[in-house]
Protein backbone atom coordinates (compact mmCIF):
# COMPACT_ATOMS: atom_id res chain seq x y z
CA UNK A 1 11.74 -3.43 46.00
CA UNK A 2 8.27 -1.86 46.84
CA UNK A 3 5.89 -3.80 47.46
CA UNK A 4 2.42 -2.86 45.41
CA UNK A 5 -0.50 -4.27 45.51
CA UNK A 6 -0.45 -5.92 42.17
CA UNK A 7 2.03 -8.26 43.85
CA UNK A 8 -0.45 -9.54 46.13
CA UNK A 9 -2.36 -10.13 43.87
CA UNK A 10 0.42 -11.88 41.77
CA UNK A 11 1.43 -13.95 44.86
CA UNK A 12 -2.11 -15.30 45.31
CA UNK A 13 -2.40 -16.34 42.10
CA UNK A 14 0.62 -18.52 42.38
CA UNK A 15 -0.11 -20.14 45.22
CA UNK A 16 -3.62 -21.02 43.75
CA UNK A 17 -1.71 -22.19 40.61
CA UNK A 18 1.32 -24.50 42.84
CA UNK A 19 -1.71 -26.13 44.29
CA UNK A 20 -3.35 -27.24 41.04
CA UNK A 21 -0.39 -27.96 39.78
CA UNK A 22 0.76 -30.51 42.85
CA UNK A 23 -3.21 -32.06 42.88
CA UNK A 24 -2.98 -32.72 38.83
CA UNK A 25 0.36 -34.30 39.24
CA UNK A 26 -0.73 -36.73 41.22
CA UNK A 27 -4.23 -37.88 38.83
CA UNK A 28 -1.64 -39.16 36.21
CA UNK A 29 -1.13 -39.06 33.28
CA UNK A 30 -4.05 -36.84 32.65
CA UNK A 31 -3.30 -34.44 35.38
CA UNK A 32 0.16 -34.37 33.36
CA UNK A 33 -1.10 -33.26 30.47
CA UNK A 34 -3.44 -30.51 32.70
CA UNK A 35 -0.23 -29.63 34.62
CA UNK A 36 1.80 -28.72 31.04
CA UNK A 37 -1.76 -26.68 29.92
CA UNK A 38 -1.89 -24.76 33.28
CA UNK A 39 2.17 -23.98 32.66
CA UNK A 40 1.53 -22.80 29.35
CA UNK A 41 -1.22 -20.72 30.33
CA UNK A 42 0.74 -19.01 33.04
CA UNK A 43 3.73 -18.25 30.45
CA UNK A 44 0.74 -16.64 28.11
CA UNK A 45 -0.53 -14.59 30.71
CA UNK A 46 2.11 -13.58 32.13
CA UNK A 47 2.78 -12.14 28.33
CA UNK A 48 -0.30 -10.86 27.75
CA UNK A 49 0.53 -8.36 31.58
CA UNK A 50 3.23 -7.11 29.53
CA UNK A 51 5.96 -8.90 32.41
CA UNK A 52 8.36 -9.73 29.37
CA UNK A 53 9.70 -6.84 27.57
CA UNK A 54 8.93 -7.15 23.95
CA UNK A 55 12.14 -7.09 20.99
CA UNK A 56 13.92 -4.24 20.75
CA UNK A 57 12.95 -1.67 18.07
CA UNK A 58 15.44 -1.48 15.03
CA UNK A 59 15.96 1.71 14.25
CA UNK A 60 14.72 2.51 10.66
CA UNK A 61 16.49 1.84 7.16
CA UNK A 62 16.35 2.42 3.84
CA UNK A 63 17.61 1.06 0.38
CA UNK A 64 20.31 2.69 -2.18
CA UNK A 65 18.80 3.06 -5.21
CA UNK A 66 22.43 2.22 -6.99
CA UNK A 67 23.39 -0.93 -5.18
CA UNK A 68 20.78 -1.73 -2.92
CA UNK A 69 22.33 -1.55 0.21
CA UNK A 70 20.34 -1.28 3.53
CA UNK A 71 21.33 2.33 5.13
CA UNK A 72 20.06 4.35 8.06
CA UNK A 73 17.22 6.95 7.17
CA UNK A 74 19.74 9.66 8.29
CA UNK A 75 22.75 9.09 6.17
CA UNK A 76 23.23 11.56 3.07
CA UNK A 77 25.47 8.82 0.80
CA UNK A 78 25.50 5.03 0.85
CA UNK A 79 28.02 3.42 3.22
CA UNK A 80 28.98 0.78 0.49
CA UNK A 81 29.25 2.76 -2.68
CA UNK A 82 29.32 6.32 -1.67
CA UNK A 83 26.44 7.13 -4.15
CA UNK A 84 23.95 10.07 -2.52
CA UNK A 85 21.13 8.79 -1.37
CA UNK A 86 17.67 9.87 -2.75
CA UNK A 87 15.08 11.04 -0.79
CA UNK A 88 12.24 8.51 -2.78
């Protein structure tokens, strides 16, 4: 793995967020509920910097006008009823 420096600056961060999170574990049960707001704000940025891929992309479909089937874009006849497909 090489090492960039967006790493550092990922590896700071976490050790500024362990702290907090050790410190509001130990005010209670306030610092609970500040430890599970800290987590949740880590999981949303870590989101938001794009480190979780997003779905997959479907690839496109489209309707037969006889039965109403759900086809790819690309076929020429319906897979169900073997009607052609219309281009509308």
């Amino acid at each position: 793995m090489k090492l960039e420096a967006e790493h550092g600056v990922y590896l700071a961060l976490a050790a500024v967020v362990c702290v907090f999170f050790v410190l509001f574990a130990f005010m209670g049960p306030v610092g609970w509920i500040l430890d599970v707001l800290l987590v949740l704000a880590v999981i949303k940025l870590a989101d938001w910097s794009g480190l979780f891929p997003g779905p997959p992309e479907r690839p496109p479909k489209r309707n037969c006008s006889e039965c109403g089937a759900r086809n790819a874009s690309d076929a020429d006849s319906c897979e169900y009823c073997g009607e052609p497909l219309s281009d509308a």
